[in-house]
N, C-alpha and C. Protein backbone atom coordinates (compact mmCIF):
# COMPACT_ATOMS: atom_id res chain seq x y z
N UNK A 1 -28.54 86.32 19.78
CA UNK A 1 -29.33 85.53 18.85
C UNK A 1 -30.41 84.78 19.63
N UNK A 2 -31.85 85.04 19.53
CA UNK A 2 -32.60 84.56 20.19
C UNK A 2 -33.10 82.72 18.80
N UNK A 3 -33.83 82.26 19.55
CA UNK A 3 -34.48 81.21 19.12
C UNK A 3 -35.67 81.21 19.80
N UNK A 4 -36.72 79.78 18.64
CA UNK A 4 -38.03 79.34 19.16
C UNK A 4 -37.62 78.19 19.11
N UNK A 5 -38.08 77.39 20.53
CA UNK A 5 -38.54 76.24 21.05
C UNK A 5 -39.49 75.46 20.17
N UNK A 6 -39.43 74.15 19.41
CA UNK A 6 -40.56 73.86 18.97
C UNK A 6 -40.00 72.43 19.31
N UNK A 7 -41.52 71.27 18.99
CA UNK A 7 -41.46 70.19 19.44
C UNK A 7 -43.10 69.33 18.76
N UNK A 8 -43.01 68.12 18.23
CA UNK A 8 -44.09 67.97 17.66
C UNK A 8 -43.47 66.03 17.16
N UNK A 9 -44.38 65.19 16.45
CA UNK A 9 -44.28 64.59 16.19
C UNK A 9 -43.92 64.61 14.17
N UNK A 10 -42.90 64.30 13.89
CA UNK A 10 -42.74 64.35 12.74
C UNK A 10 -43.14 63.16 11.78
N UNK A 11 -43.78 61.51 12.27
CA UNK A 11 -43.87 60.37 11.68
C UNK A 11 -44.98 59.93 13.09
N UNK A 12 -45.98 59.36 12.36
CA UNK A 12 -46.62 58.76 13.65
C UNK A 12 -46.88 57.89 12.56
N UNK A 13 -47.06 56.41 14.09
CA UNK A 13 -47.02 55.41 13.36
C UNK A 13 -48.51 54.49 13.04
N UNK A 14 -48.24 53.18 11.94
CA UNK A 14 -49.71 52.62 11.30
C UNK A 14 -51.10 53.72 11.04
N UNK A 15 -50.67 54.99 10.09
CA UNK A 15 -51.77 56.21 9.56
C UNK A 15 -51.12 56.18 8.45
N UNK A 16 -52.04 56.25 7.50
CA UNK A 16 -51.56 55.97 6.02
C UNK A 16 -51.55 57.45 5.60
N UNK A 17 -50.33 57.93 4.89
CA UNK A 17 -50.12 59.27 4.22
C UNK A 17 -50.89 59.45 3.00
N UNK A 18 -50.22 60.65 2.69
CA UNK A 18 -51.30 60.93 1.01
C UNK A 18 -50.90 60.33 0.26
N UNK A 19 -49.65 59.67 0.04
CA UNK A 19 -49.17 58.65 -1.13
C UNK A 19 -49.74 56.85 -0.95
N UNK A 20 -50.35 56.85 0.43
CA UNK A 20 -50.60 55.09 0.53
C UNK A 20 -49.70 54.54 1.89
N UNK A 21 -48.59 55.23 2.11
CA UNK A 21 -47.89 54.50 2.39
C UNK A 21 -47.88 54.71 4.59
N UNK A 22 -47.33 53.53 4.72
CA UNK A 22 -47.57 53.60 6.50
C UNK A 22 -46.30 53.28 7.14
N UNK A 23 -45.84 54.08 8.09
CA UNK A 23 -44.41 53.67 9.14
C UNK A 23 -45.28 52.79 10.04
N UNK A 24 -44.46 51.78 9.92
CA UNK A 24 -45.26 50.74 11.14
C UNK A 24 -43.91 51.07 12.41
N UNK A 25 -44.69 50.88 13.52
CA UNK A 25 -43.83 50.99 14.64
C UNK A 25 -42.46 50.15 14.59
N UNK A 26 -41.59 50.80 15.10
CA UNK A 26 -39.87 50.38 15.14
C UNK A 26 -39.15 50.52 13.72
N UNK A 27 -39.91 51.66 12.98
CA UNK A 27 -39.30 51.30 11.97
C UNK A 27 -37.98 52.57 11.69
N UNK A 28 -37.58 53.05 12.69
CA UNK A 28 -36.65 54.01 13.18
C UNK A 28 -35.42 53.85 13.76
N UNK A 29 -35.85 52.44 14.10
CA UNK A 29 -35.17 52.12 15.51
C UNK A 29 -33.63 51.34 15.00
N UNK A 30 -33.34 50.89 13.86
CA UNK A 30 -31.64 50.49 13.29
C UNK A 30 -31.39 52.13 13.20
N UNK A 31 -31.46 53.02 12.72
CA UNK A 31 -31.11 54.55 12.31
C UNK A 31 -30.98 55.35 13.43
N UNK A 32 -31.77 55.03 14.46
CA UNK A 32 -31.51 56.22 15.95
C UNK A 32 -30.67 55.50 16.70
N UNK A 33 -30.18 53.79 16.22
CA UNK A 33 -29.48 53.28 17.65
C UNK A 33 -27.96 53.53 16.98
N UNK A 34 -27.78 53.84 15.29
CA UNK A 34 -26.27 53.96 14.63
C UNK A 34 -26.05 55.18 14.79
N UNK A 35 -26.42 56.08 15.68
CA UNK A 35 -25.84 57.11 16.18
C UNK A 35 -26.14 58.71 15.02
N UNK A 36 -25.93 58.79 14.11
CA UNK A 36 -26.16 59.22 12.57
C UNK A 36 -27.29 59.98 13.51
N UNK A 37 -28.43 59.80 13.74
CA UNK A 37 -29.70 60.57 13.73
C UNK A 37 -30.20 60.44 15.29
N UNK A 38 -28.98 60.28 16.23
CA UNK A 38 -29.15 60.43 17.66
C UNK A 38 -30.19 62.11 17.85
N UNK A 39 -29.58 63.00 16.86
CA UNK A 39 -30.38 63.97 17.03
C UNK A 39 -29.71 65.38 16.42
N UNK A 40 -28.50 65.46 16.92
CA UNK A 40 -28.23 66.31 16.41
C UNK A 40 -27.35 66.87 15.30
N UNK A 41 -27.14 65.33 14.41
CA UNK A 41 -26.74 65.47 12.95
C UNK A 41 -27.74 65.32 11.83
N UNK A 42 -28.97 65.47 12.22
CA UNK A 42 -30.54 65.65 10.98
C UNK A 42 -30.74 66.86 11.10
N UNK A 43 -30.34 67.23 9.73
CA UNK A 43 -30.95 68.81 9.70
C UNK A 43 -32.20 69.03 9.87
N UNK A 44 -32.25 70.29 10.13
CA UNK A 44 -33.82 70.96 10.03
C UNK A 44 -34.01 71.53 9.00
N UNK A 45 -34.87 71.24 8.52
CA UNK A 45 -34.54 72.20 6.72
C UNK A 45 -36.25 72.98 6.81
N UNK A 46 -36.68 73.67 5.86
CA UNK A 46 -37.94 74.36 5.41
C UNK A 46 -38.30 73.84 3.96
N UNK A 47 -39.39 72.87 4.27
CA UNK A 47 -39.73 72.40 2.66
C UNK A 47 -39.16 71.89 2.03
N UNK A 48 -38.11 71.29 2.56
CA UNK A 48 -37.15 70.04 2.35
C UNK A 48 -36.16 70.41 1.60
N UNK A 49 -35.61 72.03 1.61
CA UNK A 49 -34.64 72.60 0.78
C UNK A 49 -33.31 72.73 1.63
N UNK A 50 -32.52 71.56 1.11
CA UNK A 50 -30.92 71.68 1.33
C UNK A 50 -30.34 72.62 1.23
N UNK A 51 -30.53 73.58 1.03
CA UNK A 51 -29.37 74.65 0.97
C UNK A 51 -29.31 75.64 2.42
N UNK A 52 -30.15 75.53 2.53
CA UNK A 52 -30.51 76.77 4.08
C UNK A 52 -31.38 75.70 5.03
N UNK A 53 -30.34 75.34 5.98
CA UNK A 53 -31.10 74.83 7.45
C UNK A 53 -32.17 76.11 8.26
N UNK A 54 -32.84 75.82 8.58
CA UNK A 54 -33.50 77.27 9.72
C UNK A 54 -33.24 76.51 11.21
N UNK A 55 -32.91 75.54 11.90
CA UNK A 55 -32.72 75.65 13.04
C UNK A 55 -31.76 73.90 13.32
N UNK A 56 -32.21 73.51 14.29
CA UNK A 56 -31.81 72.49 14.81
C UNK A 56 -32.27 71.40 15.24
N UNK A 57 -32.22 69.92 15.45
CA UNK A 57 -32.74 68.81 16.45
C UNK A 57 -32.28 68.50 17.48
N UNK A 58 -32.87 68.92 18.86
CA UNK A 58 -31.94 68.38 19.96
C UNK A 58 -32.20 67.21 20.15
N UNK A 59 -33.39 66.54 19.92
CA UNK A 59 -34.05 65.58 20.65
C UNK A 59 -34.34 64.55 19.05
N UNK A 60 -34.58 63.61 19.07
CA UNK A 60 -34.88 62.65 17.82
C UNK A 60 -35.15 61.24 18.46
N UNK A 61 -36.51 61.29 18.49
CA UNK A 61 -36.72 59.51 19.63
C UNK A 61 -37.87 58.89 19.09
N UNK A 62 -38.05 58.24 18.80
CA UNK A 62 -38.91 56.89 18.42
C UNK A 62 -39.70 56.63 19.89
N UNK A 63 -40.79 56.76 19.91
CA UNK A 63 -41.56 55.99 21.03
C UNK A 63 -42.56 55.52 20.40
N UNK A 64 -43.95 54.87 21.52
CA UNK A 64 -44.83 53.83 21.08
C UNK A 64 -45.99 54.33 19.93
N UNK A 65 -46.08 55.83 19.74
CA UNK A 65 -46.85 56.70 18.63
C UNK A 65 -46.03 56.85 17.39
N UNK A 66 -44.70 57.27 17.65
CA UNK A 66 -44.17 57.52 16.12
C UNK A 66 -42.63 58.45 17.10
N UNK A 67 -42.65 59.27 15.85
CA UNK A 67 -40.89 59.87 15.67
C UNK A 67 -41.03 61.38 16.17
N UNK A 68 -40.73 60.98 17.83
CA UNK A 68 -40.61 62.22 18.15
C UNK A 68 -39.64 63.71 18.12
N UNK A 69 -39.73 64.72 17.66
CA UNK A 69 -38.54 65.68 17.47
C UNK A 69 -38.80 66.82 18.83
N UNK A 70 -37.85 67.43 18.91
CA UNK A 70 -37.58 68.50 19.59
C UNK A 70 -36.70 69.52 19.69
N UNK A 71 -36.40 70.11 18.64
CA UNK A 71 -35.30 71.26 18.37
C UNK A 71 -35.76 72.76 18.83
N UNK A 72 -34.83 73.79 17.79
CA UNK A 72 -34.74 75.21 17.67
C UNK A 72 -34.74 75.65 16.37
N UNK A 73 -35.84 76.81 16.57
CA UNK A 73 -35.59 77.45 14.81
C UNK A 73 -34.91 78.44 15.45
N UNK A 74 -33.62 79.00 14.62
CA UNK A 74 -32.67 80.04 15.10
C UNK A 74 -32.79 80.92 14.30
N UNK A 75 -32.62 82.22 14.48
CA UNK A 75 -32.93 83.52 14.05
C UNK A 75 -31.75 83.70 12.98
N UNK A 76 -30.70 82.77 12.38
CA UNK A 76 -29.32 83.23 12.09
C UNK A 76 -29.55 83.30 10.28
N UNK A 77 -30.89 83.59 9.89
CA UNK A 77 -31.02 84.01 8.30
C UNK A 77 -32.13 84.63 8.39
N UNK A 78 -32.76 85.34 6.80
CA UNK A 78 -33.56 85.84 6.81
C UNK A 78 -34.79 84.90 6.59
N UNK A 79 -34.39 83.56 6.14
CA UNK A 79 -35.47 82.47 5.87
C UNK A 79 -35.65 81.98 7.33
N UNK A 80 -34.86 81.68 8.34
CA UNK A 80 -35.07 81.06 9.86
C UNK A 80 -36.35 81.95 10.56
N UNK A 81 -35.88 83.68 10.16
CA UNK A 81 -36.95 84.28 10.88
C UNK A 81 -38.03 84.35 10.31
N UNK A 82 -38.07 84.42 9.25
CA UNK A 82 -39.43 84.44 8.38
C UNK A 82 -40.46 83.04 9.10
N UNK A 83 -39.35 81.85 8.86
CA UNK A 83 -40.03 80.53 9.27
C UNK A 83 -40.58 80.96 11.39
N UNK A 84 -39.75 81.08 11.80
CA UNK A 84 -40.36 81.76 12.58
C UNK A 84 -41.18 82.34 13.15
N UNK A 85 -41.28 83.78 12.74
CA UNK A 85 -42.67 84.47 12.60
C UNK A 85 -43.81 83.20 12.09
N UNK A 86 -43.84 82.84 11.27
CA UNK A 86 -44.63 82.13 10.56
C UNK A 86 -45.82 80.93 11.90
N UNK A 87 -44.16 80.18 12.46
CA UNK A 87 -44.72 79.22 13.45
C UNK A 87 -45.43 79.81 14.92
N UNK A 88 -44.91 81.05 15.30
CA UNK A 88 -45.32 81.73 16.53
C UNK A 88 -46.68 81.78 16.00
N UNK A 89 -46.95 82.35 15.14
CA UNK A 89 -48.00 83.05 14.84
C UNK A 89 -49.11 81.58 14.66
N UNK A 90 -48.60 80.59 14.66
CA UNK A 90 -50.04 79.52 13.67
C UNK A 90 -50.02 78.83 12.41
N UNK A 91 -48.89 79.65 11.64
CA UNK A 91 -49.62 80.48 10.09
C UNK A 91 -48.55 78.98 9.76
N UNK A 92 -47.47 78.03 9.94
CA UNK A 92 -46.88 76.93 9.49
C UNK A 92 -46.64 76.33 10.75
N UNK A 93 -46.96 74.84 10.79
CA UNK A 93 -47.17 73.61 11.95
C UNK A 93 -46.81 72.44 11.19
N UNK A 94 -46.60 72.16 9.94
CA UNK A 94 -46.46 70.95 9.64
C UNK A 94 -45.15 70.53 9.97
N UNK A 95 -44.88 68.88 9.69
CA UNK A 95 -43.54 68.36 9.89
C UNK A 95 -43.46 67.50 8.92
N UNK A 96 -42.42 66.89 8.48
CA UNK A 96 -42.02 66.29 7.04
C UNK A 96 -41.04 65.21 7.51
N UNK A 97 -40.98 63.98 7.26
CA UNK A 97 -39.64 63.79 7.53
C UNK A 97 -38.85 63.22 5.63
N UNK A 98 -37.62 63.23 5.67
CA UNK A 98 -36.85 63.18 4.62
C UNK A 98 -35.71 62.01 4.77
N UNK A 99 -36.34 60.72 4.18
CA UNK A 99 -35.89 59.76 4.37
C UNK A 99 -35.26 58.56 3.33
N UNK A 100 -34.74 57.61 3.55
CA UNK A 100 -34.46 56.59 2.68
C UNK A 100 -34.97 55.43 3.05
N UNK A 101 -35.82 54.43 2.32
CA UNK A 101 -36.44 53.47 2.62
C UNK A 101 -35.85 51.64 2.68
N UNK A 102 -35.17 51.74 4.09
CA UNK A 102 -33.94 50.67 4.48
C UNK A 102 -34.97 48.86 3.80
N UNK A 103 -36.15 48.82 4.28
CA UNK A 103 -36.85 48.06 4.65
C UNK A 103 -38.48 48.13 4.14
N UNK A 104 -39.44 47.52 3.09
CA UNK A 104 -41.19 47.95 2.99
C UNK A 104 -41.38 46.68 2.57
N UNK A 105 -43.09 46.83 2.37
CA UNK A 105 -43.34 45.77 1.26
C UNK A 105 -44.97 46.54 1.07
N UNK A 106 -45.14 45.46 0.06
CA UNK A 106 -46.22 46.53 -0.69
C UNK A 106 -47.76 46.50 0.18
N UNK A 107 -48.63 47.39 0.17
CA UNK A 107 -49.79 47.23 0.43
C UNK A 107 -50.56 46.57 -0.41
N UNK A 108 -51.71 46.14 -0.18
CA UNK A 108 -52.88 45.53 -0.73
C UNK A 108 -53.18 46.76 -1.56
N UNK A 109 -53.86 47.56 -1.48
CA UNK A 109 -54.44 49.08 -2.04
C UNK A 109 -53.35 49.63 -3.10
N UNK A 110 -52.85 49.98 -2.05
CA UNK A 110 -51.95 51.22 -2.63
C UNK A 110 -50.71 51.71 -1.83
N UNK A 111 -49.62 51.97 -2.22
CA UNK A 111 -48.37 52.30 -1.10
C UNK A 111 -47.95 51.53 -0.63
N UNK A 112 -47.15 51.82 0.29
CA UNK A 112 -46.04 50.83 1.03
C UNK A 112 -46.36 50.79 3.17
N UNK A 113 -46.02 49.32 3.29
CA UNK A 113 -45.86 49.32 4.37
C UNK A 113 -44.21 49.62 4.61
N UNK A 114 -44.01 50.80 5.40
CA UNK A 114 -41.94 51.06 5.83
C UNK A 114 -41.75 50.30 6.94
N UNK A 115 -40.95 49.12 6.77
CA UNK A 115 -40.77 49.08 7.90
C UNK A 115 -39.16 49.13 8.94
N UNK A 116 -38.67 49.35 7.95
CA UNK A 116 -36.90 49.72 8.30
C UNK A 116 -36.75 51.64 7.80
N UNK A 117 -36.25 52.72 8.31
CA UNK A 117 -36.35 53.65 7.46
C UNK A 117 -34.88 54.47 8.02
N UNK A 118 -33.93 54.98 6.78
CA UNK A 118 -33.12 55.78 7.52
C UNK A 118 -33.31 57.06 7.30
N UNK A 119 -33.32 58.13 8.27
CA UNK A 119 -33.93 59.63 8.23
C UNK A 119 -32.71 59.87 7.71
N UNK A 120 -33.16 61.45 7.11
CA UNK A 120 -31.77 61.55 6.26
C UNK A 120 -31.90 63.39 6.22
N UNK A 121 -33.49 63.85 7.49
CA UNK A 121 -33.68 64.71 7.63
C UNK A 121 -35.49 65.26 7.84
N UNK A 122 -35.45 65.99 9.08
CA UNK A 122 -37.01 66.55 8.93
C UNK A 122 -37.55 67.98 9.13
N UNK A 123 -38.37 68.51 8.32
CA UNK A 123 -38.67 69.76 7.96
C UNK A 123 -39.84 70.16 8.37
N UNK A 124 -39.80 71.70 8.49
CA UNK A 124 -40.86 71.92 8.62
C UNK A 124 -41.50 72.52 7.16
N UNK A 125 -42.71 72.19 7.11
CA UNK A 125 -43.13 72.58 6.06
C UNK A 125 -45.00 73.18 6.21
N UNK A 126 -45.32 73.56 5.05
CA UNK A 126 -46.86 73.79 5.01
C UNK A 126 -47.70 72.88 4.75
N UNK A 127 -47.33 71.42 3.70
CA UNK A 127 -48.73 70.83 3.52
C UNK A 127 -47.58 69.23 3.83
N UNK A 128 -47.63 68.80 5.28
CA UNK A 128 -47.02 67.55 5.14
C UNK A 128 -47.47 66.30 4.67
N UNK A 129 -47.09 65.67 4.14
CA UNK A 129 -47.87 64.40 3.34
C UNK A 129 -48.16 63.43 4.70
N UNK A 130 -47.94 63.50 5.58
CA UNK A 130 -48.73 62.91 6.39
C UNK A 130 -49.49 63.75 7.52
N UNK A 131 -50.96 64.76 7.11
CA UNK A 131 -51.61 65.44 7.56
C UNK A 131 -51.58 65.44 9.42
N UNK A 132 -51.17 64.24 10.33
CA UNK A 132 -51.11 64.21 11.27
C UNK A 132 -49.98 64.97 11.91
N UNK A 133 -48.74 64.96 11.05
CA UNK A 133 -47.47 65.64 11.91
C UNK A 133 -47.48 66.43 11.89
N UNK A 134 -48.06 67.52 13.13
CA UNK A 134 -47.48 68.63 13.42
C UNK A 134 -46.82 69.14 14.87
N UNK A 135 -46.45 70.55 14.23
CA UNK A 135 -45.13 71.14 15.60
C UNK A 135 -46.08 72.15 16.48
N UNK A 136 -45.74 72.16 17.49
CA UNK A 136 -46.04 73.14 18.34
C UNK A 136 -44.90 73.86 18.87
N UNK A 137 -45.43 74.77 19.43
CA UNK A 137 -44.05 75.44 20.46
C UNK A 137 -44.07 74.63 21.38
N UNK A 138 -43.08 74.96 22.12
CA UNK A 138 -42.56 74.18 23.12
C UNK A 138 -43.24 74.10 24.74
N UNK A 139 -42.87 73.95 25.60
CA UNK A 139 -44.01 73.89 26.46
C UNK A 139 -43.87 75.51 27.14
N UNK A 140 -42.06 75.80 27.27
CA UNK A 140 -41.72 77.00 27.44
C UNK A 140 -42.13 78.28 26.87
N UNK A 141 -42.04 78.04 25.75
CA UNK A 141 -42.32 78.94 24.71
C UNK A 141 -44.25 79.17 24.35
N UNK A 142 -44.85 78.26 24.85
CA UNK A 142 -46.31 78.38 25.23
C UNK A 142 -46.73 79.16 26.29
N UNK A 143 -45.96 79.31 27.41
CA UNK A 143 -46.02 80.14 28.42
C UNK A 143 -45.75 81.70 28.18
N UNK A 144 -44.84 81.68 27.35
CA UNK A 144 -44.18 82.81 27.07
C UNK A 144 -45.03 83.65 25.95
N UNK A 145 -45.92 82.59 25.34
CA UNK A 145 -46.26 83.45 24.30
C UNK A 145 -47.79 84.26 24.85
């Protein structure tokens, strides 16, 4: 069973999404220290559909930009490889994350400032509501390709 390496930012922080709303920095940081989303109990899902994971999170870290990920899409369905093909190629880069909102308060405008958040899962997808998160391959898997 082979896999792809991917790695990208899934939440970067103070950039307002398509709904209004902004992760202000640390707002990760009660949820990655209760162990839950150390990394490798957040699924990886495709388009935020629970039923079929396509790979894995090894890595799940909060630094001074936003919510860094670093997993595997695994070859072990016909949706993993499809997603796959898809990311080698270019053709899907976005990242999603799938969350519950611990902590906000409202904006002036429009949306929410988050500032407590518990992940509850992050995906890859095609149009992420926050246009900045995307995945690349890995640094390995850049060489290789």
């Amino acid at each position: 069973m082979s896999s792809l390496a991917i790695e990208g930012y899934a939440s970067l922080f103070n950039l307002e999404d398509l709904s209004g709303d902004i992760v202000l920095p640390g707002a990760f940081a009660d949820g990655l220290a209760g162990g839950r989303t150390a990394g490798r109990n957040v699924p990886m899902l495709y388009q935020h559909e629970p039923t079929e994971p396509v790979g894995r999170w090894q890595i799940i870290r909060q630094d001074r930009k936003g919510l860094w990920v670093e997993g595997e899409i695994l070859d072990a369905s016909e949706q993993s490889r499809s997603v796959q093909a898809l990311v080698r190629r270019g053709a899907l880069n976005g990242l999603s994350i799938g969350f519950r909102t611990r902590s906000s308060r409202p904006r002036p405008s429009r949306g929410r400032f988050l500032e407590a958040i518990e992940l509850w899962e992050v995906s890859i997808v095609t149009f992420p509501m926050l246009p900045q998160a995307r995945l690349s391959l890995a640094a390995s898997h850049r060489r290789a390709a």
